[in-house]
PDB file of N, CA and C in Angstrom:
ATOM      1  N   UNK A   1      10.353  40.901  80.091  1.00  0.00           N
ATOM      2  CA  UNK A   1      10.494  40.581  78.691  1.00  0.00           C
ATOM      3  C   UNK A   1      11.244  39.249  78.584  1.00  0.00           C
ATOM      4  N   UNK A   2      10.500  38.112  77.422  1.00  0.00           N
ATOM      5  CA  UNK A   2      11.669  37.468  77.062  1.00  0.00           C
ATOM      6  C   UNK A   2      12.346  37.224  76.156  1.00  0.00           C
ATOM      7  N   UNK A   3      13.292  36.782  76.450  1.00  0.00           N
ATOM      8  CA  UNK A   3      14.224  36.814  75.076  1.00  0.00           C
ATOM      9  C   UNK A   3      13.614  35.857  74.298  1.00  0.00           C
ATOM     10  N   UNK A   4      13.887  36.158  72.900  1.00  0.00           N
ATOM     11  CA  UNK A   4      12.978  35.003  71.763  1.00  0.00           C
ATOM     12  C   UNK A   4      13.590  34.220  71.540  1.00  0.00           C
ATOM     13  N   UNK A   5      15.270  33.427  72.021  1.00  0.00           N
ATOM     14  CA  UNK A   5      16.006  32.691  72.042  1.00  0.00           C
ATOM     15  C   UNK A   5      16.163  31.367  73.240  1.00  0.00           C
ATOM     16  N   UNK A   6      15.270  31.815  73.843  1.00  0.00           N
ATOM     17  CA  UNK A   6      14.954  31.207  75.426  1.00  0.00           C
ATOM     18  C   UNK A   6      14.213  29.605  74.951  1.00  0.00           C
ATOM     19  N   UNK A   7      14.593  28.552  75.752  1.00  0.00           N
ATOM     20  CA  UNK A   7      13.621  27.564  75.636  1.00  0.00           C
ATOM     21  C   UNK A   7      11.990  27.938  76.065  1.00  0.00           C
ATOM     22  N   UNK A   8      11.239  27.197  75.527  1.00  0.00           N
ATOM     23  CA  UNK A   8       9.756  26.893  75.993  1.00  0.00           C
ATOM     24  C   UNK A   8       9.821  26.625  77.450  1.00  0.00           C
ATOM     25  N   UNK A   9      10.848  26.069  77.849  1.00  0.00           N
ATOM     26  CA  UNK A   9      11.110  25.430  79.576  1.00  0.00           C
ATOM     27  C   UNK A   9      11.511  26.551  80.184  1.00  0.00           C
ATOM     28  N   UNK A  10      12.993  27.369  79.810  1.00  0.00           N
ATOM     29  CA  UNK A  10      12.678  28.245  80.377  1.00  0.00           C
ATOM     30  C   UNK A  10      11.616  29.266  80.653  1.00  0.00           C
ATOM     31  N   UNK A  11      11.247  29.530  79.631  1.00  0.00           N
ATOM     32  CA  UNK A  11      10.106  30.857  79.660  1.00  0.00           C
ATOM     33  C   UNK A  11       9.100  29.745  80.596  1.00  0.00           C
ATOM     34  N   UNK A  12       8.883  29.056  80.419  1.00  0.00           N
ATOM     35  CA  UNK A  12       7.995  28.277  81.618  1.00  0.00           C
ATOM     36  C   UNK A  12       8.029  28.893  83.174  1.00  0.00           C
ATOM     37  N   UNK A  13       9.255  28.147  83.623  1.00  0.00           N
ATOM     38  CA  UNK A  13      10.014  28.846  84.752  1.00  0.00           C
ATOM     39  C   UNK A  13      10.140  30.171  85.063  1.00  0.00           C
ATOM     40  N   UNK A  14       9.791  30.926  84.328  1.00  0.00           N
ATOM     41  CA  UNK A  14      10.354  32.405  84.275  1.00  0.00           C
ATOM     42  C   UNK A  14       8.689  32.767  84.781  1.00  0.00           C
ATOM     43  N   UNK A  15       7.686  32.297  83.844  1.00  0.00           N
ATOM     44  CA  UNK A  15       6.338  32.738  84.373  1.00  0.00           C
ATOM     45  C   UNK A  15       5.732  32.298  85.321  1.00  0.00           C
ATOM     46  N   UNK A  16       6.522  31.126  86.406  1.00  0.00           N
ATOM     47  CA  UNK A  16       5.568  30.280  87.064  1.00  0.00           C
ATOM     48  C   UNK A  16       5.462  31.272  87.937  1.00  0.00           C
ATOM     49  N   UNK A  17       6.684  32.888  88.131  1.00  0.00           N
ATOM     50  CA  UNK A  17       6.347  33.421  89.110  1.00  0.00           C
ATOM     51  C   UNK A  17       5.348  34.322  89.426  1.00  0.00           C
ATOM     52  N   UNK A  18       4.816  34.691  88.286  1.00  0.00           N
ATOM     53  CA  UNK A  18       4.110  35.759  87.794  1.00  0.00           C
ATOM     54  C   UNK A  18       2.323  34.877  87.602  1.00  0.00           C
ATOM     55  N   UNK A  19       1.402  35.977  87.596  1.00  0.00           N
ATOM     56  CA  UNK A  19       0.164  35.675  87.457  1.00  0.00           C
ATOM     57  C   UNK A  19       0.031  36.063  86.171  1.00  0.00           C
ATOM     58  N   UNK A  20       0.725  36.951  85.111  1.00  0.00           N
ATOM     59  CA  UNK A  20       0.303  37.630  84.141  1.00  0.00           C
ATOM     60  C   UNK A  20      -0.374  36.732  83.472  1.00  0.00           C
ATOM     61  N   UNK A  21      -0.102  36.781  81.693  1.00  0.00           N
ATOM     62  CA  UNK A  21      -1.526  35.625  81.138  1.00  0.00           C
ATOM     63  C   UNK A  21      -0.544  36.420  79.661  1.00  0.00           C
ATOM     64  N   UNK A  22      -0.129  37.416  79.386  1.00  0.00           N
ATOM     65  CA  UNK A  22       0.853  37.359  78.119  1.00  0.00           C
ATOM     66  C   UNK A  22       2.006  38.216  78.705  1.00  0.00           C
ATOM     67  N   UNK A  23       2.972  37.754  78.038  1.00  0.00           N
ATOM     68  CA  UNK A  23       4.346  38.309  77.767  1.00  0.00           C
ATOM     69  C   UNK A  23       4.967  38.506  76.992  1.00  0.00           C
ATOM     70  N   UNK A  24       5.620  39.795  76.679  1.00  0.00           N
ATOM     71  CA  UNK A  24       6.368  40.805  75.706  1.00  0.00           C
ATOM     72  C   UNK A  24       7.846  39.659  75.346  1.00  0.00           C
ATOM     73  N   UNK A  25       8.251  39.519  74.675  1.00  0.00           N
ATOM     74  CA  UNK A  25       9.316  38.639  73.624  1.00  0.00           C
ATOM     75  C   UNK A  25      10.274  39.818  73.263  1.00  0.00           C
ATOM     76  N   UNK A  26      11.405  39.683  73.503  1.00  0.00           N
ATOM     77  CA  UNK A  26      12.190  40.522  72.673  1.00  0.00           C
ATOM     78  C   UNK A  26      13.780  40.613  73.497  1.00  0.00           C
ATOM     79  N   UNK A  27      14.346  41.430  72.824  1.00  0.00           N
ATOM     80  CA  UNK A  27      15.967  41.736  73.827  1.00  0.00           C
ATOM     81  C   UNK A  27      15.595  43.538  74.050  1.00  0.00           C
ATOM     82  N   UNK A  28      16.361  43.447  74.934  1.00  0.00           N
ATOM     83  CA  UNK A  28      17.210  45.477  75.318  1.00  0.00           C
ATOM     84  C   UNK A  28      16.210  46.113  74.787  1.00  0.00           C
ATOM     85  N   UNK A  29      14.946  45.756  75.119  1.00  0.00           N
ATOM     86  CA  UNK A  29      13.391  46.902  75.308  1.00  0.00           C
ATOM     87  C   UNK A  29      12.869  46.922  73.562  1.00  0.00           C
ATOM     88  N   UNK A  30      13.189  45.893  72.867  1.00  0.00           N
ATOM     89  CA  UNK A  30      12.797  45.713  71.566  1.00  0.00           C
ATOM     90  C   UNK A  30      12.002  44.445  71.710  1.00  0.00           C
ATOM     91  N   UNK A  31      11.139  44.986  71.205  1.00  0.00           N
ATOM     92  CA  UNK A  31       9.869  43.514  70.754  1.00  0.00           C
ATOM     93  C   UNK A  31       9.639  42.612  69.402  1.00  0.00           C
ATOM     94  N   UNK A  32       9.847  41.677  69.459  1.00  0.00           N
ATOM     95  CA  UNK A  32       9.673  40.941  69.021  1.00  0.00           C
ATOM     96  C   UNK A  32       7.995  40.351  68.535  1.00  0.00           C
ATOM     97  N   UNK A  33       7.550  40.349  69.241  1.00  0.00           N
ATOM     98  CA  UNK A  33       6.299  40.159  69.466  1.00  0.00           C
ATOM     99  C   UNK A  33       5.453  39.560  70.836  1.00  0.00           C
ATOM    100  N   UNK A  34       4.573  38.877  71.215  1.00  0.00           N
ATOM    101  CA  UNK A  34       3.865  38.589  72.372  1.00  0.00           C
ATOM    102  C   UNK A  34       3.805  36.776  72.382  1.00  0.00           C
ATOM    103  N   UNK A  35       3.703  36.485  73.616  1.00  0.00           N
ATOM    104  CA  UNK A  35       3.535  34.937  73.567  1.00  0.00           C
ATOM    105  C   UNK A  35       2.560  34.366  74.885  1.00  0.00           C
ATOM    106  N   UNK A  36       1.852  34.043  75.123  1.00  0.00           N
ATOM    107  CA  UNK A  36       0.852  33.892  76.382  1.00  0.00           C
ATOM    108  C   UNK A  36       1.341  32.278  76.925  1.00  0.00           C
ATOM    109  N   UNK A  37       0.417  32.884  77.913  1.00  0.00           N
ATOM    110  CA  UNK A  37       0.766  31.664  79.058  1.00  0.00           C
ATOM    111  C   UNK A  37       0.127  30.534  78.647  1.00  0.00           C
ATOM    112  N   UNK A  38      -1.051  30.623  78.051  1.00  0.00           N
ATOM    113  CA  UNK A  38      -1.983  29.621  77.673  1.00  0.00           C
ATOM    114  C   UNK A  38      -0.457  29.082  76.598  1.00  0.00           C
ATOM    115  N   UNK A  39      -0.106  29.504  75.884  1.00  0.00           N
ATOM    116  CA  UNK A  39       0.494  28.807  74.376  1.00  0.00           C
ATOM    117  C   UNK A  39       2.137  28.470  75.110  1.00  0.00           C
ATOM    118  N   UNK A  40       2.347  28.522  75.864  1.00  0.00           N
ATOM    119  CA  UNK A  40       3.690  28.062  76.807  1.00  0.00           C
ATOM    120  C   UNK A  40       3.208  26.954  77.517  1.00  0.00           C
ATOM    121  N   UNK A  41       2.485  27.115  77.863  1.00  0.00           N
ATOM    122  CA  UNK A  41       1.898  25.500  78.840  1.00  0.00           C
ATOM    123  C   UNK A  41       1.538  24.530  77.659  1.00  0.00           C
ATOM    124  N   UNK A  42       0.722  25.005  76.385  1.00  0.00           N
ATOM    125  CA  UNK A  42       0.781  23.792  75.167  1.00  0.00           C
ATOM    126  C   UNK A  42       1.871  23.447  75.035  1.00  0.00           C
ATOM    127  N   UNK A  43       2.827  24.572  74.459  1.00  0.00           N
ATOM    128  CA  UNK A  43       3.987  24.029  74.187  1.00  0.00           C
ATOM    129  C   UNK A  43       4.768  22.705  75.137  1.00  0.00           C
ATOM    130  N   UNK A  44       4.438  23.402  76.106  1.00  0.00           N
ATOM    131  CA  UNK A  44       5.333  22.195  77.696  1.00  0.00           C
ATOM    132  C   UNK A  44       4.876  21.008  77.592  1.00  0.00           C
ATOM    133  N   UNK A  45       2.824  20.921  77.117  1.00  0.00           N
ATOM    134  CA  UNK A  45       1.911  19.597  77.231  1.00  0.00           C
ATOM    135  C   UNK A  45       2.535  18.964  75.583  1.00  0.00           C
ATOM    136  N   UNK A  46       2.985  19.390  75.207  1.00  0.00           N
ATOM    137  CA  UNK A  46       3.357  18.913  73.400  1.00  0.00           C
ATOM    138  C   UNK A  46       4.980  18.636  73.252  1.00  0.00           C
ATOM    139  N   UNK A  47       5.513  18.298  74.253  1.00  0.00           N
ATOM    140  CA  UNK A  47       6.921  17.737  73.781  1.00  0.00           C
ATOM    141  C   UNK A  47       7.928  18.955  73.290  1.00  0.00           C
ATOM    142  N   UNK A  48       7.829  20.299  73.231  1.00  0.00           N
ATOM    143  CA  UNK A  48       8.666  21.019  72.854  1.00  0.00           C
ATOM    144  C   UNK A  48       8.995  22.089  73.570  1.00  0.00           C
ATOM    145  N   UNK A  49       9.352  21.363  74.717  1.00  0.00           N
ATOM    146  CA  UNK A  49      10.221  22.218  75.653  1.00  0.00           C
ATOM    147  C   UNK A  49      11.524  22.837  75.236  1.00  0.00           C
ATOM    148  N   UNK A  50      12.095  22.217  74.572  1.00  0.00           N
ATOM    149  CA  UNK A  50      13.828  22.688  73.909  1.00  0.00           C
ATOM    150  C   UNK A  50      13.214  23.545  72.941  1.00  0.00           C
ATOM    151  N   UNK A  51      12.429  24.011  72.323  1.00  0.00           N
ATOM    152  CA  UNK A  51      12.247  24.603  70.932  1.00  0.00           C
ATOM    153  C   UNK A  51      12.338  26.051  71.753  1.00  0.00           C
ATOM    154  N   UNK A  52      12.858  27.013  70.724  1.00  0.00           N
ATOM    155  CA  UNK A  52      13.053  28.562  71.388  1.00  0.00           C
ATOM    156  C   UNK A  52      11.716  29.128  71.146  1.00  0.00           C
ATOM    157  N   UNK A  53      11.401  29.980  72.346  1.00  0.00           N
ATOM    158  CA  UNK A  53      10.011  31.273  72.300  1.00  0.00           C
ATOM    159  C   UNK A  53       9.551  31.632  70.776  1.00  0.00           C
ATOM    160  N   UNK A  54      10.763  32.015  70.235  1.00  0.00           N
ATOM    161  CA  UNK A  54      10.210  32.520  68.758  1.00  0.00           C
ATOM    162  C   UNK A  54       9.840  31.791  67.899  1.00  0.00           C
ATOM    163  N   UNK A  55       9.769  30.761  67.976  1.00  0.00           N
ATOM    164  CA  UNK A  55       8.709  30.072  66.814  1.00  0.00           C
ATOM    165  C   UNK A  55       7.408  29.978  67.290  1.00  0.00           C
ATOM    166  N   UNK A  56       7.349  30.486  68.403  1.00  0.00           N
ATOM    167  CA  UNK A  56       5.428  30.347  68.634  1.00  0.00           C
ATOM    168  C   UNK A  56       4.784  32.100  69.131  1.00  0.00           C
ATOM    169  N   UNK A  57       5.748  32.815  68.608  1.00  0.00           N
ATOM    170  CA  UNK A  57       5.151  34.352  68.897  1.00  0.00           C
ATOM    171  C   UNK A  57       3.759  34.624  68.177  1.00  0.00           C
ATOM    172  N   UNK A  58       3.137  35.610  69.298  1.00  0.00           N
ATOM    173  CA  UNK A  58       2.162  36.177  67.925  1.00  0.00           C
ATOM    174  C   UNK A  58       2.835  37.186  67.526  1.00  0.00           C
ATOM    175  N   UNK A  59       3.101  37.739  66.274  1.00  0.00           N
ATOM    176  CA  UNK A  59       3.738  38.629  66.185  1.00  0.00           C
ATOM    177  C   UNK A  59       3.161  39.482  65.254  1.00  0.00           C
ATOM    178  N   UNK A  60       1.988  39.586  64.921  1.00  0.00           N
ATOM    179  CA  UNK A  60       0.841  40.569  64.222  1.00  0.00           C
ATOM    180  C   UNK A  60       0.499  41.067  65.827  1.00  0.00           C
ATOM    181  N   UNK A  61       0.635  42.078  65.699  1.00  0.00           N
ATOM    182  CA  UNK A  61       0.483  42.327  67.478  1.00  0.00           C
ATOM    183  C   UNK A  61      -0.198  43.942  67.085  1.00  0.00           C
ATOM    184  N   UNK A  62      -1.119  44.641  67.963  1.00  0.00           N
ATOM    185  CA  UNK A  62      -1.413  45.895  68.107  1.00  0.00           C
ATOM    186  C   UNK A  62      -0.320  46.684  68.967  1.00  0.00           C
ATOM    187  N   UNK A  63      -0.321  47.685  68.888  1.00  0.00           N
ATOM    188  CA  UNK A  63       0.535  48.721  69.886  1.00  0.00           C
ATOM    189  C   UNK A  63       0.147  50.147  70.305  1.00  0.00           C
ATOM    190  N   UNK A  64       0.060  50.674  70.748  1.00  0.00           N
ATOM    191  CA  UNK A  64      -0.107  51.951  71.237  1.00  0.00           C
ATOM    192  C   UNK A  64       0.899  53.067  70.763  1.00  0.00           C
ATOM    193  N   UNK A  65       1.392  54.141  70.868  1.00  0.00           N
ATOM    194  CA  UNK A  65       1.791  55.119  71.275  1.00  0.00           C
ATOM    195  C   UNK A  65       1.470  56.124  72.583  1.00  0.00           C
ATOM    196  N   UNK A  66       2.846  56.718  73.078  1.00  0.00           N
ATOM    197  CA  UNK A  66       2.045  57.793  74.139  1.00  0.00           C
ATOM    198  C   UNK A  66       1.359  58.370  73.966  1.00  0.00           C
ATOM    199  N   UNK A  67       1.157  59.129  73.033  1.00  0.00           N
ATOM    200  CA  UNK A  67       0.414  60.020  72.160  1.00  0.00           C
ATOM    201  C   UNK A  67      -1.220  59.579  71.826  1.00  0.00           C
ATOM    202  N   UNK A  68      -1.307  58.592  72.298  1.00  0.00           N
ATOM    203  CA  UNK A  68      -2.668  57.917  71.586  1.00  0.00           C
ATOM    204  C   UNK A  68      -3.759  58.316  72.627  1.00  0.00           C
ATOM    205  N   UNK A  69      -5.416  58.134  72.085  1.00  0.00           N
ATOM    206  CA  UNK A  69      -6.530  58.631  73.157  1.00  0.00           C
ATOM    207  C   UNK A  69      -6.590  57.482  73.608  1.00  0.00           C
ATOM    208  N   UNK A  70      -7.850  57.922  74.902  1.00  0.00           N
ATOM    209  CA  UNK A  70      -8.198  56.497  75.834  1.00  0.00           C
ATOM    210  C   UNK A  70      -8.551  55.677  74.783  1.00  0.00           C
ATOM    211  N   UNK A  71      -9.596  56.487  73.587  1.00  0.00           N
ATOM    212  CA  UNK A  71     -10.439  55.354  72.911  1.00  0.00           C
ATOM    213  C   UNK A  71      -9.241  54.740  72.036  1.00  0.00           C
ATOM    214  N   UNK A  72      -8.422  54.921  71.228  1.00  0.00           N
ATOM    215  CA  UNK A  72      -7.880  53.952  71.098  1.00  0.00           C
ATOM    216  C   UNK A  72      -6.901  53.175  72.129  1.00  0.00           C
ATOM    217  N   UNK A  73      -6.716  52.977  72.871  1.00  0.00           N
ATOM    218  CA  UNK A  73      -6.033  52.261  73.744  1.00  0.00           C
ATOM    219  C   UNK A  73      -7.267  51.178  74.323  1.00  0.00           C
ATOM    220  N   UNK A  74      -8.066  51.817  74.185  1.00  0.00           N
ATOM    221  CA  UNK A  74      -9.424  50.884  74.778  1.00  0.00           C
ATOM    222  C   UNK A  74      -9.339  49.720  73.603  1.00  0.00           C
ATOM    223  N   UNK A  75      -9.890  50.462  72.442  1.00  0.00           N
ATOM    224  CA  UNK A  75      -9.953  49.603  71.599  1.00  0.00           C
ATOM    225  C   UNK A  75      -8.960  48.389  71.032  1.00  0.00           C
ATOM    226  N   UNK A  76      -8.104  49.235  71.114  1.00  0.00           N
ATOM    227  CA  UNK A  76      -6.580  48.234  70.567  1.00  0.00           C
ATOM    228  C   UNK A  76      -6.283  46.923  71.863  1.00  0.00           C
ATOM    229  N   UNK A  77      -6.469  47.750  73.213  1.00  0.00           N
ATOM    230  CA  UNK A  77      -6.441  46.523  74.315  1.00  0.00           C
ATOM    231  C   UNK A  77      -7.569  45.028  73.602  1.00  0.00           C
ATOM    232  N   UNK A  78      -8.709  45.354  73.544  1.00  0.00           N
ATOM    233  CA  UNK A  78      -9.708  44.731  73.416  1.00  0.00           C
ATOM    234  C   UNK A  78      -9.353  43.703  72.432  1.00  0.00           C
ATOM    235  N   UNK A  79      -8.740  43.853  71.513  1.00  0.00           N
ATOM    236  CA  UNK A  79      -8.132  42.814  70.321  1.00  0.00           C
ATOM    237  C   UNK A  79      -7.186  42.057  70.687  1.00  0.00           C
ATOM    238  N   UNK A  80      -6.534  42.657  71.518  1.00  0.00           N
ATOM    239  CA  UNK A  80      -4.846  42.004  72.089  1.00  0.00           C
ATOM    240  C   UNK A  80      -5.221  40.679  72.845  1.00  0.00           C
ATOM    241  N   UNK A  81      -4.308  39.627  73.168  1.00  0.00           N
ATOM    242  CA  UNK A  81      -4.149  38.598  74.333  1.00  0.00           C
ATOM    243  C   UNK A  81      -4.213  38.629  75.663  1.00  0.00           C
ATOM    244  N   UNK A  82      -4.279  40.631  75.702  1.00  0.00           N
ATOM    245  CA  UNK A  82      -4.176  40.970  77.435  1.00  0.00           C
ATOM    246  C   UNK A  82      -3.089  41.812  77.866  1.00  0.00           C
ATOM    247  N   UNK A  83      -2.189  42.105  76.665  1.00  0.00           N
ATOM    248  CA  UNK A  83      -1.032  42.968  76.843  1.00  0.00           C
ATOM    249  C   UNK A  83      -0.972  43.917  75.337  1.00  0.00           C
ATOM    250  N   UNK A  84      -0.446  45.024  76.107  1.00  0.00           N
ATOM    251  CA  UNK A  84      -0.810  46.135  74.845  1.00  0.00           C
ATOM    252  C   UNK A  84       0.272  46.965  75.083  1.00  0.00           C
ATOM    253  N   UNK A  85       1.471  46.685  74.290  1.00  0.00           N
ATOM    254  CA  UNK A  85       3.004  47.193  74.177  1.00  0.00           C
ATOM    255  C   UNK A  85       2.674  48.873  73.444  1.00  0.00           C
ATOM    256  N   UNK A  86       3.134  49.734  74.894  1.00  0.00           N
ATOM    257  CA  UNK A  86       3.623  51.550  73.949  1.00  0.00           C
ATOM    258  C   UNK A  86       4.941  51.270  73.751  1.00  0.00           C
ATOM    259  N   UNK A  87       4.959  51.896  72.192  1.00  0.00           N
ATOM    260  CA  UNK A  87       6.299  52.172  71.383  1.00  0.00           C
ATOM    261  C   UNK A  87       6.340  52.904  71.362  1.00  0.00           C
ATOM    262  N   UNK A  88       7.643  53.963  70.876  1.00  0.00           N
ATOM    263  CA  UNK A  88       8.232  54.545  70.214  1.00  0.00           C
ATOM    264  C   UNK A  88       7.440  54.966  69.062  1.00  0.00           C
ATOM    265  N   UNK A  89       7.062  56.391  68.416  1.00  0.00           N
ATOM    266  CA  UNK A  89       6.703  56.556  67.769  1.00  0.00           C
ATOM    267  C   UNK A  89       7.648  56.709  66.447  1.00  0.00           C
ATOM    268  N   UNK A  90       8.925  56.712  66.519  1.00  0.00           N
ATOM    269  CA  UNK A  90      10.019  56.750  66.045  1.00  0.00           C
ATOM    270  C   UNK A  90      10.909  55.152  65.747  1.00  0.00           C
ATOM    271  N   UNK A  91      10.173  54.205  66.677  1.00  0.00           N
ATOM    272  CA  UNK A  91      11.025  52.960  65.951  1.00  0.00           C
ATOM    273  C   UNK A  91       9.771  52.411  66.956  1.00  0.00           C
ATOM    274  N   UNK A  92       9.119  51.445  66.406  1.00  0.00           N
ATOM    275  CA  UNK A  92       7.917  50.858  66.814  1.00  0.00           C
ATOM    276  C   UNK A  92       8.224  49.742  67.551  1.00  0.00           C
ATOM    277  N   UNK A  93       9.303  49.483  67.939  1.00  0.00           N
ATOM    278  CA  UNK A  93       9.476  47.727  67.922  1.00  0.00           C
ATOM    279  C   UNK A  93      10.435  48.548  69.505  1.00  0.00           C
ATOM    280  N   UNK A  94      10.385  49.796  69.667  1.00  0.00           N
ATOM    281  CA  UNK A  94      11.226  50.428  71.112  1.00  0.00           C
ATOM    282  C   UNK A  94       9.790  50.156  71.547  1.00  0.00           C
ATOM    283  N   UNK A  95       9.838  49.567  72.811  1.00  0.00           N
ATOM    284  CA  UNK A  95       8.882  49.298  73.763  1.00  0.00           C
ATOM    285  C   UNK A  95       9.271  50.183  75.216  1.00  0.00           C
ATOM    286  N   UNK A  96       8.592  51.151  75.464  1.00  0.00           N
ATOM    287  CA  UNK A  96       8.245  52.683  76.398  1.00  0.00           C
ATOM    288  C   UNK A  96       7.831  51.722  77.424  1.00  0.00           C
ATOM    289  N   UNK A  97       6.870  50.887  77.913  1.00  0.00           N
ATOM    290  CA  UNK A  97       5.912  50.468  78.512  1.00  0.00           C
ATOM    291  C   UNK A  97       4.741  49.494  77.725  1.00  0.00           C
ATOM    292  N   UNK A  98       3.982  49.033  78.827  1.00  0.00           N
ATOM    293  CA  UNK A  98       2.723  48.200  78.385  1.00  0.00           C
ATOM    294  C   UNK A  98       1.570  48.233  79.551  1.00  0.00           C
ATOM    295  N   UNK A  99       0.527  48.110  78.611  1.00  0.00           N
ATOM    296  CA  UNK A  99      -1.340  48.211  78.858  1.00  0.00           C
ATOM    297  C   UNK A  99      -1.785  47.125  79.360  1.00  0.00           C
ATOM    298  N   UNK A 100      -2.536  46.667  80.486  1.00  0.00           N
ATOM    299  CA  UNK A 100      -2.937  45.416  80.559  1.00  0.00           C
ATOM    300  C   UNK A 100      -4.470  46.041  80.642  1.00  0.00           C
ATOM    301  N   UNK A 101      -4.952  44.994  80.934  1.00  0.00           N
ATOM    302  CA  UNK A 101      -7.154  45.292  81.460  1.00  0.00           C
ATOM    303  C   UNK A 101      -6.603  45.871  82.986  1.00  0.00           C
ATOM    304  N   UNK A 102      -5.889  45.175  83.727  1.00  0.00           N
ATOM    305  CA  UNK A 102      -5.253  45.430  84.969  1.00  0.00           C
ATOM    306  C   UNK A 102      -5.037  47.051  85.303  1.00  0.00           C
ATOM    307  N   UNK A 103      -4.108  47.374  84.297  1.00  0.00           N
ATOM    308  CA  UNK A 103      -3.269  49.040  84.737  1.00  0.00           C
ATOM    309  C   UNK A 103      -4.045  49.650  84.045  1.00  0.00           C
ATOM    310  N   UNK A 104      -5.585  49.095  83.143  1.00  0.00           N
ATOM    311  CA  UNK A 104      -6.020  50.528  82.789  1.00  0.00           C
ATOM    312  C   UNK A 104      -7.326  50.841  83.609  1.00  0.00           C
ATOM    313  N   UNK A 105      -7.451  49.467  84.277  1.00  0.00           N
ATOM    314  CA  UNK A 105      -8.471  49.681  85.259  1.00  0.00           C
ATOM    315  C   UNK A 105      -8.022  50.294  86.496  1.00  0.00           C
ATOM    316  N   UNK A 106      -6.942  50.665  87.571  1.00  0.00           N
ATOM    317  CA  UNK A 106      -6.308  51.010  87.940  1.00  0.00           C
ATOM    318  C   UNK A 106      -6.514  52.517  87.346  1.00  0.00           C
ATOM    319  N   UNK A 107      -5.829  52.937  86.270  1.00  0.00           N
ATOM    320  CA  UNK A 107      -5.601  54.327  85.612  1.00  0.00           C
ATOM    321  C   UNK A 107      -7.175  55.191  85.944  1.00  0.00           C
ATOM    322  N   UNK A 108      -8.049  54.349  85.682  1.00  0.00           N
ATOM    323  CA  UNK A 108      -9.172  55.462  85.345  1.00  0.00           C
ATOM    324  C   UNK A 108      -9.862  55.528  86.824  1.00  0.00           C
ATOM    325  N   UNK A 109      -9.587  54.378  87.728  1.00  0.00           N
ATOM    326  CA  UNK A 109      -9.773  54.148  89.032  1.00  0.00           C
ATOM    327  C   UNK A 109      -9.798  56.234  90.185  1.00  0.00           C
ATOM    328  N   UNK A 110      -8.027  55.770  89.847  1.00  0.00           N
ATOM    329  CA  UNK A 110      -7.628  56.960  89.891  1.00  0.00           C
ATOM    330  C   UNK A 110      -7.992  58.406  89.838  1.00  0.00           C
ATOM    331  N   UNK A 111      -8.014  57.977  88.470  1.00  0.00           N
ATOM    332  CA  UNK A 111      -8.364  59.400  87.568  1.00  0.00           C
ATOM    333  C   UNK A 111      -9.780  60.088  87.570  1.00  0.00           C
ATOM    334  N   UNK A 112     -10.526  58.868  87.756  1.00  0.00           N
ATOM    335  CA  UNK A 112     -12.037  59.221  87.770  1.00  0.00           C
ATOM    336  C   UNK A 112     -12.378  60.791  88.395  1.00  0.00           C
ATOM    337  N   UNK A 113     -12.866  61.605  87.466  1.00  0.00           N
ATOM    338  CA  UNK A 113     -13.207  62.537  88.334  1.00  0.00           C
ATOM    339  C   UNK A 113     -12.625  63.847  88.814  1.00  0.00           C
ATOM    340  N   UNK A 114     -11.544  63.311  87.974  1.00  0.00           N
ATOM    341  CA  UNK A 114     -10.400  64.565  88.513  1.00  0.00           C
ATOM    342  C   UNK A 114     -10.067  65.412  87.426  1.00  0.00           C
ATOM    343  N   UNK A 115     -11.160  65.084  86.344  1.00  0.00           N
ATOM    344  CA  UNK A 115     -10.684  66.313  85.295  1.00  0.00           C
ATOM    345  C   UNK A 115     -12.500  67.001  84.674  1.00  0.00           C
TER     346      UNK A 115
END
């Protein structure tokens, strides 16, 4: 997660280690909203490295619950940037975990077959 107070430079640095393609924004497992790799590297090519994460969130964002079926999790992935934050069904913005194309291809990998 990053903090939404972070430079554009940092969060740069922070992802060069990672392959992901979006990342969760927020403090102490609260979201803020999502910000991708594609829109961090503009930011870096556009002079606003000092400007903090949170002015370029998406923050109309889909979410899950545990509670939710495959089909919506399918569906809701499919709209997203590539990351699909489970909340809290009780405070939405508590982030449980997250969905990529990655861990749900993985999940059914698995699962195939076994029920």
């Amino acid at each position: 997660m990053i903090s939404p107070s972070v430079s554009v430079a940092c969060a740069a640095d922070a992802i060069s280690k990672t392959t992901a393609k979006c990342f969760l924004v927020g403090d102490d497992g609260t979201i803020s909203g999502l910000i991708t790799r594609d829109r961090i590297e503009q930011e870096m090519q556009s002079d606003k490295q000092d400007a903090p994460v949170h002015d370029f969130l998406i923050s109309e964002l889909g979410h899950v619950h545990p509670d939710h079926s495959l089909e919506v999790v399918i569906d809701r992935l499919g709209k997203s940037p590539g990351l699909l934050p489970v909340v809290s069904r009780t405070n939405s913005q508590r982030v449980l975990g997250v969905i990529t194309p990655e861990s749900l291809a993985r999940f059914v990998q698995t699962n195939w077959g076994n029920h």
